[in-house]
Protein backbone atom coordinates (compact mmCIF):
# COMPACT_ATOMS: atom_id res chain seq x y z
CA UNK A 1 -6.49 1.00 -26.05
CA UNK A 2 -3.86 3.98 -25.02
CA UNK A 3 -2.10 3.42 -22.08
CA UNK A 4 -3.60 6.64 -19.97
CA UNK A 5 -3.13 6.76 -16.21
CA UNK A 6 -4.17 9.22 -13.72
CA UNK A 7 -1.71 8.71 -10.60
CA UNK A 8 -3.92 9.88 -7.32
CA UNK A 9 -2.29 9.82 -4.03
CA UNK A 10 0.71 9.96 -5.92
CA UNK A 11 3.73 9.91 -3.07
CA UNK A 12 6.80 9.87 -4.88
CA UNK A 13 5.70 7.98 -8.36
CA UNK A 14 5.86 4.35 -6.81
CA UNK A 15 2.69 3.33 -9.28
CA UNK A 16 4.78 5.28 -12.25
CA UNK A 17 7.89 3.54 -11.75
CA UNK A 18 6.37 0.32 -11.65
CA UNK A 19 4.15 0.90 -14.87
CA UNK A 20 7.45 1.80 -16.84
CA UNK A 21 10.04 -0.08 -14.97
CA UNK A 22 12.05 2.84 -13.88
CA UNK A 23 15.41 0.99 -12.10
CA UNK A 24 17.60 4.40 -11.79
CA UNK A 25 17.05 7.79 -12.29
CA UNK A 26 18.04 9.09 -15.40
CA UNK A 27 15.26 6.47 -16.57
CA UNK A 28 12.73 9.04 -15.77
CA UNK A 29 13.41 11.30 -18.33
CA UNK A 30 13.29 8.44 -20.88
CA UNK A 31 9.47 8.09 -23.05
CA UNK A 32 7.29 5.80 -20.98
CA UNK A 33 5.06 3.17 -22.26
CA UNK A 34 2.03 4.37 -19.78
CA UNK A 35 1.68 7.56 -20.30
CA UNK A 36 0.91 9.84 -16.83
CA UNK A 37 -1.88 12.38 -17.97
CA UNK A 38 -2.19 13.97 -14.77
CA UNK A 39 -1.66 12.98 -10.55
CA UNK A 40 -2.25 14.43 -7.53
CA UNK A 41 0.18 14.76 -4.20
CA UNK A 42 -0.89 17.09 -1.57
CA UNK A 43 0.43 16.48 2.25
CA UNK A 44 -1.61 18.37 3.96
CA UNK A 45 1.16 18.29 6.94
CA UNK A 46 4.15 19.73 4.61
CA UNK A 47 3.10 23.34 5.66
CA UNK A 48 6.48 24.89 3.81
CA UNK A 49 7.70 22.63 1.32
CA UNK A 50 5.39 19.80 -0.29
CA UNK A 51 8.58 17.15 -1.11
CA UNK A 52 6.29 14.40 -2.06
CA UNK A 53 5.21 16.77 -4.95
CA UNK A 54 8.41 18.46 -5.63
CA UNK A 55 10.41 14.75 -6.00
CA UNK A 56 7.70 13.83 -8.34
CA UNK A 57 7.63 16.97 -10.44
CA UNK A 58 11.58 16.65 -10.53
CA UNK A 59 11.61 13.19 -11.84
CA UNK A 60 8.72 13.36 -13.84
CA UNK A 61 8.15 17.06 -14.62
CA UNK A 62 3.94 18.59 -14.24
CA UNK A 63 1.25 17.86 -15.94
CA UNK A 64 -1.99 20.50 -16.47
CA UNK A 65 -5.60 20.11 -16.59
CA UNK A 66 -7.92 20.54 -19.56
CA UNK A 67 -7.87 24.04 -18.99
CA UNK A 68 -4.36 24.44 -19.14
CA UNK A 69 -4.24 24.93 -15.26
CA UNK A 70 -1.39 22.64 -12.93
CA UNK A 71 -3.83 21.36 -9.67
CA UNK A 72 -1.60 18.97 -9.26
CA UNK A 73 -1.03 20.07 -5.68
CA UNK A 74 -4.05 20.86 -4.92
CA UNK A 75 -5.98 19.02 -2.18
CA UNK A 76 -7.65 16.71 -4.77
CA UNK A 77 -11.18 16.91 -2.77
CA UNK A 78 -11.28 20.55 -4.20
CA UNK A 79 -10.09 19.82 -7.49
CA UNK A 80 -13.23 19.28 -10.19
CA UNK A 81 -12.77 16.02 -11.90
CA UNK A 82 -14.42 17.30 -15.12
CA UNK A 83 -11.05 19.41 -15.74
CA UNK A 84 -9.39 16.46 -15.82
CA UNK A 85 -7.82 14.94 -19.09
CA UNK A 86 -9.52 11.63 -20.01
CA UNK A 87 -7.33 8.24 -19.42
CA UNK A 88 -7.98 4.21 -19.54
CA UNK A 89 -5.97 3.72 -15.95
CA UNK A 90 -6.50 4.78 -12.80
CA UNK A 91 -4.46 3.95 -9.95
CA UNK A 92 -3.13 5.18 -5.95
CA UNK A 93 -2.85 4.27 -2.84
CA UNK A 94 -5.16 5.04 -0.57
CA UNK A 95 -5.02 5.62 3.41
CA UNK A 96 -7.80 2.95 5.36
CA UNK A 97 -10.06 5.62 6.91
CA UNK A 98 -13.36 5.46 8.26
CA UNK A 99 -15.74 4.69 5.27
CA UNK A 100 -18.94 5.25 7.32
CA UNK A 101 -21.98 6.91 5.34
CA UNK A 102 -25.45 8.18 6.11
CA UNK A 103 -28.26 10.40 4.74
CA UNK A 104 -27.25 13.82 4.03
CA UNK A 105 -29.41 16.39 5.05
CA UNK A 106 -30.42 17.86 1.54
CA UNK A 107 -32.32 15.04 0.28
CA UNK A 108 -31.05 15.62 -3.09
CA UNK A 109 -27.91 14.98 -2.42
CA UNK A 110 -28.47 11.55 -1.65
CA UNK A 111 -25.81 9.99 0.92
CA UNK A 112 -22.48 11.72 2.27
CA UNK A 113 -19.32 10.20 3.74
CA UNK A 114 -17.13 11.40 6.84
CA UNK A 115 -15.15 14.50 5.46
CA UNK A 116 -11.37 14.04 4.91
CA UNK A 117 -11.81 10.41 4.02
CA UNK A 118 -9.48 10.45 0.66
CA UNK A 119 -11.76 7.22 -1.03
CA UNK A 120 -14.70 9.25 -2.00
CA UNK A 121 -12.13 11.53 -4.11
CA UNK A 122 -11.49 7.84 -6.19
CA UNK A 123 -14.97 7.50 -6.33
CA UNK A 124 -15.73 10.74 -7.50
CA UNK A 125 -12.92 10.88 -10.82
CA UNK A 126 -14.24 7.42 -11.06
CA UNK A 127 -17.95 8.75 -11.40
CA UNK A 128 -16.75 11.33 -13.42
CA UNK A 129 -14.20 9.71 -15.89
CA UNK A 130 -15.39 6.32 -16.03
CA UNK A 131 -12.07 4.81 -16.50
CA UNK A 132 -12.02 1.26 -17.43
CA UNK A 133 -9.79 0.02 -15.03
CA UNK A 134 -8.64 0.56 -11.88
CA UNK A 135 -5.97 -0.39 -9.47
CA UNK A 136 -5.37 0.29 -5.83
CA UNK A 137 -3.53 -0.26 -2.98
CA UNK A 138 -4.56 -0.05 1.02
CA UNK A 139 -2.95 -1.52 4.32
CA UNK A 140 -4.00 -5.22 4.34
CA UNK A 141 -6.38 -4.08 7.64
CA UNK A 142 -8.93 -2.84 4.81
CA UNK A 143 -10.76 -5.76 4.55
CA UNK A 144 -11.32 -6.23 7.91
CA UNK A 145 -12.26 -2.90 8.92
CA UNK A 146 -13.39 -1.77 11.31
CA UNK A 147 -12.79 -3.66 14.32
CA UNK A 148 -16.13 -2.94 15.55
CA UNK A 149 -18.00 -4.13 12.66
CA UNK A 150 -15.77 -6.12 10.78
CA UNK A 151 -15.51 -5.71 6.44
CA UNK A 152 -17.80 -2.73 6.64
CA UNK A 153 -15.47 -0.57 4.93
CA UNK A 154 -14.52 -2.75 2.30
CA UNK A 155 -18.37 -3.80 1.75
CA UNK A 156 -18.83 0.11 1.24
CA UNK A 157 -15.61 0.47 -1.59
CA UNK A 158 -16.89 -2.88 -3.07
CA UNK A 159 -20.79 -1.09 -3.14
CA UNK A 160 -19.66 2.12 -4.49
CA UNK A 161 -18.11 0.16 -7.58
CA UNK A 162 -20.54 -2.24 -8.37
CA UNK A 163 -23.25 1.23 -8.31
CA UNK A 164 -20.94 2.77 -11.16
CA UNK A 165 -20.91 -0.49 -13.38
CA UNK A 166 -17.53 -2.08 -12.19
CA UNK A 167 -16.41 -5.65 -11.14
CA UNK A 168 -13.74 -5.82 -8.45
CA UNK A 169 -10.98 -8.26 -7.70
CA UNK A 170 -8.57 -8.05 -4.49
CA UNK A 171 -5.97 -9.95 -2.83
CA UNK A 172 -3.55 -9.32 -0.25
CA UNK A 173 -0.05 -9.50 -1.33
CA UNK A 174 2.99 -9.86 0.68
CA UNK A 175 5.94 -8.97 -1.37
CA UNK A 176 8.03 -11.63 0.11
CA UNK A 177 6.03 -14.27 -0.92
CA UNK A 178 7.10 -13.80 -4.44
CA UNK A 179 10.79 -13.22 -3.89
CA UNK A 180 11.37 -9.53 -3.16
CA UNK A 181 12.79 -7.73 -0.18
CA UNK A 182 10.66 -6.23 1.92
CA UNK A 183 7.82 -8.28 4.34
CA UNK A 184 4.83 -6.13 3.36
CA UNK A 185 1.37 -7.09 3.08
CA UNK A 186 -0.62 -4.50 1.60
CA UNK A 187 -4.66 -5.13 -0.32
CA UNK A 188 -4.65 -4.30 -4.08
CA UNK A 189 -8.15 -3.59 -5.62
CA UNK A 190 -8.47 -3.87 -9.67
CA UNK A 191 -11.92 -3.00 -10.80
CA UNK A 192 -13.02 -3.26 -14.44
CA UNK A 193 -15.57 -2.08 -16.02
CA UNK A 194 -18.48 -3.98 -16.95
CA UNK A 195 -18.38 -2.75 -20.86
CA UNK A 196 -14.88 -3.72 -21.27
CA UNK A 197 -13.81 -6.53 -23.40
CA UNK A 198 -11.88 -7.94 -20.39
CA UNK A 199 -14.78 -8.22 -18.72
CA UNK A 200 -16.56 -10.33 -21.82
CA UNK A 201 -13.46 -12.20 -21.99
CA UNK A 202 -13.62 -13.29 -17.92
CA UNK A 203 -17.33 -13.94 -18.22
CA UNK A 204 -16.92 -16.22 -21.36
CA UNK A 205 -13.94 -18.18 -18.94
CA UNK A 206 -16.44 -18.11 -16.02
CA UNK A 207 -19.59 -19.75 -18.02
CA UNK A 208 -17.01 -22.01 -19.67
CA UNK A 209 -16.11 -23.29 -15.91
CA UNK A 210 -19.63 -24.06 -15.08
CA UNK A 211 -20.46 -25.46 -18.09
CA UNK A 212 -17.99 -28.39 -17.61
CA UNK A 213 -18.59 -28.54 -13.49
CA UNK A 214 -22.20 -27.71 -13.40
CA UNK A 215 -23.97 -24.51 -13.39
CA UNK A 216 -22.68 -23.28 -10.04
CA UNK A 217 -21.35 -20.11 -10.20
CA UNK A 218 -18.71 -20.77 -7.26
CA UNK A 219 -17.01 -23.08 -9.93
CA UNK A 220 -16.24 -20.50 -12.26
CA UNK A 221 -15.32 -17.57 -9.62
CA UNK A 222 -13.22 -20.24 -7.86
CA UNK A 223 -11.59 -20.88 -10.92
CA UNK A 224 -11.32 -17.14 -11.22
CA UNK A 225 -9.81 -16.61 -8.07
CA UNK A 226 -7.13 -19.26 -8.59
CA UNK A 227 -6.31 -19.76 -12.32
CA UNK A 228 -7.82 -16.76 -14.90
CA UNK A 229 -8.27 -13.86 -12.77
CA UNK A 230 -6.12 -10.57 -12.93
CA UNK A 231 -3.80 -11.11 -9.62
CA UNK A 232 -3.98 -15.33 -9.85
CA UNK A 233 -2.16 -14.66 -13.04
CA UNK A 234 0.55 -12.23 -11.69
CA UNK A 235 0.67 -13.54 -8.78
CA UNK A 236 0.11 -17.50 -8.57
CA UNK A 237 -1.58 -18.89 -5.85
CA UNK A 238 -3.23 -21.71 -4.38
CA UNK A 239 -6.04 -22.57 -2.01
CA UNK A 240 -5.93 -23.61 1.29
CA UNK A 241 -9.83 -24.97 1.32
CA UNK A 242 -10.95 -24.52 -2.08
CA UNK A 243 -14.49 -25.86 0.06
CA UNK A 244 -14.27 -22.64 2.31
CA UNK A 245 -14.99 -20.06 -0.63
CA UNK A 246 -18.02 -17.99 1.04
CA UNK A 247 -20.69 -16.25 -0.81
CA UNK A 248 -22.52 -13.10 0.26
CA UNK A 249 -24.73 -10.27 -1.13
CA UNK A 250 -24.12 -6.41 -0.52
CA UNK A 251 -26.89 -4.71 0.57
CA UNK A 252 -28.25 -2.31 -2.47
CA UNK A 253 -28.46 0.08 0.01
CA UNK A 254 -25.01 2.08 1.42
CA UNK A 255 -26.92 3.72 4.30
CA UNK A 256 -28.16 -0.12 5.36
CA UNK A 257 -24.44 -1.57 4.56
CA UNK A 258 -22.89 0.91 6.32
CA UNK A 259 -25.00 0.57 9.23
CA UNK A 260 -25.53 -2.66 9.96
CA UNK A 261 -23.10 -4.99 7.17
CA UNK A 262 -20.64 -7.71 8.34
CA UNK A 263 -18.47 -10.19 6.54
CA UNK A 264 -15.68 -12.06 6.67
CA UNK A 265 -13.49 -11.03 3.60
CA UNK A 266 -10.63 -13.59 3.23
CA UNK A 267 -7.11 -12.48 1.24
CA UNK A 268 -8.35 -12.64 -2.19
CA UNK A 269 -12.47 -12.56 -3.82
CA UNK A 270 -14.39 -10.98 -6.55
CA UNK A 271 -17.43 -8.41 -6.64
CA UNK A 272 -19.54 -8.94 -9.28
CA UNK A 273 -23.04 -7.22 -9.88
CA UNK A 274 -23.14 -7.07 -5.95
CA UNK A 275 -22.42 -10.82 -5.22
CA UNK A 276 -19.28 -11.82 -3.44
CA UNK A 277 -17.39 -14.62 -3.66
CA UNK A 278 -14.13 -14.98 -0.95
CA UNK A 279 -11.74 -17.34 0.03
CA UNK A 280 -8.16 -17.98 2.09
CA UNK A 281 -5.39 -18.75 -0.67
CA UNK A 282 -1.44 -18.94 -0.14
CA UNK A 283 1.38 -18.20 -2.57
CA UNK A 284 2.86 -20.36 -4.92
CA UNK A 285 6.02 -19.77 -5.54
CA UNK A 286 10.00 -21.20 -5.25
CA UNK A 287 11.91 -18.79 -7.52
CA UNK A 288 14.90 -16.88 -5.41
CA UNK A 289 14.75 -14.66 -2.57
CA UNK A 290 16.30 -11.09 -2.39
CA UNK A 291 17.11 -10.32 0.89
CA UNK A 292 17.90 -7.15 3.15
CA UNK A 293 22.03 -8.08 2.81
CA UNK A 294 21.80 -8.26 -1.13
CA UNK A 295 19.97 -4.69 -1.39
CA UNK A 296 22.32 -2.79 1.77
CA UNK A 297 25.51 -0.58 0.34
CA UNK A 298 28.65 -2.31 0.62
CA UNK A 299 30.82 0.75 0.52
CA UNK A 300 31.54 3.80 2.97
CA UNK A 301 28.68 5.13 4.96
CA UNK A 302 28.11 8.45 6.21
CA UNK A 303 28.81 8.42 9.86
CA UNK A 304 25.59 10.26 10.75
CA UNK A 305 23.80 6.66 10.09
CA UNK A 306 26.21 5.11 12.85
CA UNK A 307 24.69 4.53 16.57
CA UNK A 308 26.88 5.31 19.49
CA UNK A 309 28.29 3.00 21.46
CA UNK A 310 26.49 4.08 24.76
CA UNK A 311 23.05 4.07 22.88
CA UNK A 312 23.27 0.40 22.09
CA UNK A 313 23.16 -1.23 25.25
CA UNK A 314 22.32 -0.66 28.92
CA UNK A 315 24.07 -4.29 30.05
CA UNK A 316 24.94 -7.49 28.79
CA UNK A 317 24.38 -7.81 24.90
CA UNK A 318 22.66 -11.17 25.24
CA UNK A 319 19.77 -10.28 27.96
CA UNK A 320 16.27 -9.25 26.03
CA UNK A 321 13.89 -9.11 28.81
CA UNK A 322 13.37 -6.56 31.25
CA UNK A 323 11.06 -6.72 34.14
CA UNK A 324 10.47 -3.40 35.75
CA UNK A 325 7.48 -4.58 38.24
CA UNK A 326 9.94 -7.23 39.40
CA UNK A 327 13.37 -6.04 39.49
CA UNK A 328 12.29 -2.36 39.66
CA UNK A 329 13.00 0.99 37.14
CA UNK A 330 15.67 1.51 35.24
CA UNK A 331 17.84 4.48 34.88
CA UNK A 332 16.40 7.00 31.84
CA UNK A 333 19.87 6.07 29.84
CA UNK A 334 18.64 2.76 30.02
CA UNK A 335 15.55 3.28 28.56
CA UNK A 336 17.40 5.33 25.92
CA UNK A 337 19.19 2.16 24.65
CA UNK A 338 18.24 0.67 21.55
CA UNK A 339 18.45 -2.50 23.49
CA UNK A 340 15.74 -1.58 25.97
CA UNK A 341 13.10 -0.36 23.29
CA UNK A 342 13.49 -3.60 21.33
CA UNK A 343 13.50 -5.78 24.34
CA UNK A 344 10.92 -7.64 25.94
CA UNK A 345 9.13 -5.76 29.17
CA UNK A 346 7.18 -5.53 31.78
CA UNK A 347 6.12 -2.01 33.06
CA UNK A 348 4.03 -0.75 35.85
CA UNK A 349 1.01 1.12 34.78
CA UNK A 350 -1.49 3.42 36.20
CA UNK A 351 -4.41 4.28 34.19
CA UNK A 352 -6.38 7.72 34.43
CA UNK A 353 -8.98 6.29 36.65
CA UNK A 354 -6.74 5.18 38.94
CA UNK A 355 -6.38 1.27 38.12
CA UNK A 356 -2.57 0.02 38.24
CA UNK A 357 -1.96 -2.94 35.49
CA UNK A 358 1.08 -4.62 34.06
CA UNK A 359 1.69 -3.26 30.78
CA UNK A 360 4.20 -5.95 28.68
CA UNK A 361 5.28 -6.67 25.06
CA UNK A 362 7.74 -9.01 23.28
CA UNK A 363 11.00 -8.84 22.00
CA UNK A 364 12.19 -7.98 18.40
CA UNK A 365 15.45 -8.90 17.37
CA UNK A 366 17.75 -5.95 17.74
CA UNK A 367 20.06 -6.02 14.49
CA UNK A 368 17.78 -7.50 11.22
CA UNK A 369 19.20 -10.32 9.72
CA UNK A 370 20.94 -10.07 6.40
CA UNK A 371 19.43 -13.47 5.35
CA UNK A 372 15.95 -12.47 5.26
CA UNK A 373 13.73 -9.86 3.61
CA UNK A 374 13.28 -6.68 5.58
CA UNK A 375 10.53 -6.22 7.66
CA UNK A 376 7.69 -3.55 6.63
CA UNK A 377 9.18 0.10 6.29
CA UNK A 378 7.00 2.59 8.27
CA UNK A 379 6.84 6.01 8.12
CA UNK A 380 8.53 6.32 11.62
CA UNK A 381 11.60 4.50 10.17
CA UNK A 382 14.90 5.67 12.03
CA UNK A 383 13.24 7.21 14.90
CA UNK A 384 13.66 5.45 17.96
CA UNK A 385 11.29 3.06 17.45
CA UNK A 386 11.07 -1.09 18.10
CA UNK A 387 9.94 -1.09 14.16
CA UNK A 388 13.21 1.24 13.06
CA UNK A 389 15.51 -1.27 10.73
CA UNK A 390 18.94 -1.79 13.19
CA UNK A 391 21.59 -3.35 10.69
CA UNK A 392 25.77 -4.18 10.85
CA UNK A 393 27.51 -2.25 8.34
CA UNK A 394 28.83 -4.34 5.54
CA UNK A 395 31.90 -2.82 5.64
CA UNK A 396 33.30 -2.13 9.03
CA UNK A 397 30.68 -4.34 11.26
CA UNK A 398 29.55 -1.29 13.25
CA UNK A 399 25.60 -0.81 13.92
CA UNK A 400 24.03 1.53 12.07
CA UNK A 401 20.76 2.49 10.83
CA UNK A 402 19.64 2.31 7.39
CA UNK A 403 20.63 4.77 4.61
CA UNK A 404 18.19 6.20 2.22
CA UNK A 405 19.18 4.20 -0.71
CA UNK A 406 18.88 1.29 1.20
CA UNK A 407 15.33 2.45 2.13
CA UNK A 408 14.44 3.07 -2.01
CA UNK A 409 15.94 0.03 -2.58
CA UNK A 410 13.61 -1.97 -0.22
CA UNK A 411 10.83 -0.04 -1.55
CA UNK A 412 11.90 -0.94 -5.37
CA UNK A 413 13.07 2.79 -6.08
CA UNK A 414 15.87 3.22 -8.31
CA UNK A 415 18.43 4.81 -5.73
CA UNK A 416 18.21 8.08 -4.93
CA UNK A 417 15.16 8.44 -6.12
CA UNK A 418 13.96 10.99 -3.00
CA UNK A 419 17.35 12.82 -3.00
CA UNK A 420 16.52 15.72 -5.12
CA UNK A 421 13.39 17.91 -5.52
CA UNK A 422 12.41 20.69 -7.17
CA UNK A 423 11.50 23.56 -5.07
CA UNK A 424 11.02 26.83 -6.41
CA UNK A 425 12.46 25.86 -9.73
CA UNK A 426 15.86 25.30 -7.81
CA UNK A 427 16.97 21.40 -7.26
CA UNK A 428 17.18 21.11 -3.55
CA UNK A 429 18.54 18.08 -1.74
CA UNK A 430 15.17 16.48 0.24
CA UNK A 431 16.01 15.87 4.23
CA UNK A 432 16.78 12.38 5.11
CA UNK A 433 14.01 12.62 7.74
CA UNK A 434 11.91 13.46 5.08
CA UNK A 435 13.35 11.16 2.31
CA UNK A 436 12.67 8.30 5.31
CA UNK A 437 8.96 9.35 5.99
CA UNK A 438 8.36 9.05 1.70
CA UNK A 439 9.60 5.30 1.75
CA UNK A 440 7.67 4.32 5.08
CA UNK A 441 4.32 5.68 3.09
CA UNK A 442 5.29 4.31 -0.09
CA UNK A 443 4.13 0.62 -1.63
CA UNK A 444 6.79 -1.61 -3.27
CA UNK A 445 7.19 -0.48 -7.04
CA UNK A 446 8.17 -4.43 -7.86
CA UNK A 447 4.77 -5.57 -7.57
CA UNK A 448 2.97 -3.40 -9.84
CA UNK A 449 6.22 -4.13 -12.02
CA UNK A 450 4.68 -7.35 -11.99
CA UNK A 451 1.21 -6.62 -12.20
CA UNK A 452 2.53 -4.03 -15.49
CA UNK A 453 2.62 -7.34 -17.73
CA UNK A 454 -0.95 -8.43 -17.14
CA UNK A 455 -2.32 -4.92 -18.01
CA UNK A 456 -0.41 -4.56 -21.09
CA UNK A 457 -1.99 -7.74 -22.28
CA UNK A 458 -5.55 -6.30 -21.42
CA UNK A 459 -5.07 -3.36 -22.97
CA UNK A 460 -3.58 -4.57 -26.05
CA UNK A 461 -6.88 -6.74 -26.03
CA UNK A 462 -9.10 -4.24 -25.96
């Protein structure tokens, strides 16, 4: 089978580089064993300049429709997924949004979702294209979305597949549990078809499983889960109750599931012909550790990533805790400090109605450790956050924030990756505030890397 992908949601090529193990940049440029028929990147918020798309385009160059046309930055709701070239891959990450559904008007039309929400553009290239695989990536809060009526939204993506033919496999994946830098849990999704040989292959390893343990089908999809399945074999894992795996059934209706469905989706399962099968498992591994010190430049910084002396700290270094409703308010430069917004508080509250509570919240450690992974990258990275990365230059011991090659670099980018873009047909250098706001949305490229050696095999196979 060709190695076809169709990138939607395509950020800065995270899902690309990790297909073809791109480690710098002139890698880009070199012939790629998945070939990228077409992607998608539209931010609707870059009004001017769309540097998501431009980065791409200047790493990877464009790529048109079957009419010749480049949509490419098109809002990808309005783009018609017939004009798009036929591939065997489809992959993207995805925003959680509210998957809600209901009867649309026009009885003909069937059911409609909430407008805006960016799944139903998966589901319709996958209606349309039928690829035979797909991979995905969400926030790890998918599966237990919404608060209000917990793994609704994940019972709806999970639905929608198994109505086009597809079995689905998850699991939550931090990336530090397997030895790279960054502390990120984030969902992947890999749905097959139900035509494919992969799928004959799994269902031969499944009725082998009951055959020799009885015919319970929780034998074979636990054995799935833990041993044969697509992320057990990237990623190995074991159970912590292999007792606990649950079992449910989605409704056949979406209207019905989406009003009334509950279920308590644990970090890895299957979907198969609308049966679920979900349990907790933990990583196995003990290979090495790549932590925030190995990945952080050792040479000379610019001083623009340097915090001022006067911005670190209202009083003594060592004190974390602040308790404005006991000791009263402090000054506005205090609460400028980095040392105040990381701190433990306290605060005095008034709500709108006129109710006065305590409003408190812990401490996080002021300068991140070299020793450890870095924590999860946001997309509000070196604002003046509590989640903004604080770290002691290498060099000279002085505070700083981090630099945008370290941000690629805890991402899995090659470094500077975001730097350039192609605006206009003129190579532009992308802001930092910008090239920041790409690695906070991005996912990190070494686990698909990973996941890259699994998929060749399947599609060698098929």
């Amino acid at each position: 089978m060709d190695k076809t992908v169709c990138e939607l949601f395509a950020g800065v090529g995270g899902f690309r580089c990790g297909l073809n193990s791109i480690k710098r940049v002139e890698d880009a440029g070199k012939p790629e064993k998945w070939e990228t028929v077409w992607f998608s990147q539209w931010e609707p918020a870059d009004k001017k300049t769309q540097w998501a798309w431009s980065c791409y385009v200047n790493r990877f160059g464009k790529r048109l429709d079957r009419n010749g046309r480049d949509t490419t930055n098109f809002d990808v709701a309005e783009v018609p997924k017939g004009d798009l070239p036929d591939f065997n891959l489809l992959v993207g990450g995805f925003p959680c949004q509210d998957y809600s559904v209901a009867n649309s008007l026009a009885t003909s039309k069937g059911i409609e979702g909430k407008k805006g929400v960016l799944f139903w553009s998966i589901l319709e290239t996958v209606q349309e294209k039928q690829p035979p695989f797909v991979l995905l990536e969400n926030v790890d809060r998918l599966i237990k979305s919404p608060a209000r009526q917990r793994g609704r939204d994940f019972g709806i993506i999970l639905a929608c597949f198994r109505d086009e033919g597809y079995t689905v496999e998850w699991r939550v994946i931090n990336a530090a549990d397997y030895g790279f830098q960054q502390r990120r849990r984030r969902t992947f999704i890999f749905a097959y078809r139900n035509d494919t040989s992969y799928a004959a292959r799994i269902a031969d390893k499944i009725r082998y499983e009951e055959a020799q343990r009885g015919e319970d089908s929780r034998h074979g999809m636990t054995r799935l889960l833990l041993r044969d399945g697509f992320f057990a074999t990237s990623f190995p894992v074991e159970a912590v109750k292999e007792e606990s795996l649950r079992i449910g059934v989605l409704p056949k209706d979406l209207v019905e599931l989406s009003d009334t469905y509950r279920f308590g989706f644990e970090n890895t399962g299957v979907m198969k012909d609308g049966q679920v099968y979900t349990f907790k498992v933990k990583p196995e591994y003990d290979g090495p550790q790549v932590t925030l010190g190995q990945i952080m430049e050792n040479g000379v910084v610019d001083e623009q990533f340097f915090i001022p002396e006067e911005r670190l700290y209202y009083t003594d270094p060592n004190i974390t805790h602040s308790d404005e409703n006991q000791n009263g308010m402090l000054t506005t430069e205090a609460h400028k400090t980095w040392q105040y917004i990381k701190g433990a508080k306290r605060l005095p509250r008034k709500a709108a109605n006129g109710h006065e509570y305590i409003f408190s919240e812990g401490v996080v450690p002021m300068i991140d450790a070299y020793d450890k992974p870095a924590r999860t990258m946001l997309t509000s990275e070196g604002s003046f956050s509590r989640t903004t990365h604080i770290v002691r230059d290498i060099a000279t011991g002085r505070i700083r924030l981090l630099t945008p090659i370290e941000m690629e670099r805890i991402q899995g980018f090659p470094s500077d990756w975001t730097k350039e873009c192609l605006v206009d047909g003129q190579k532009v250098e992308m802001p930092v505030s910008r090239r920041r706001f790409m690695m906070g949305n991005a996912l990190v490229v070494d686990l698909v890397e990973q996941m890259e050696e699994q998929l060749s095999d399947i599609f060698e196979q098929e």
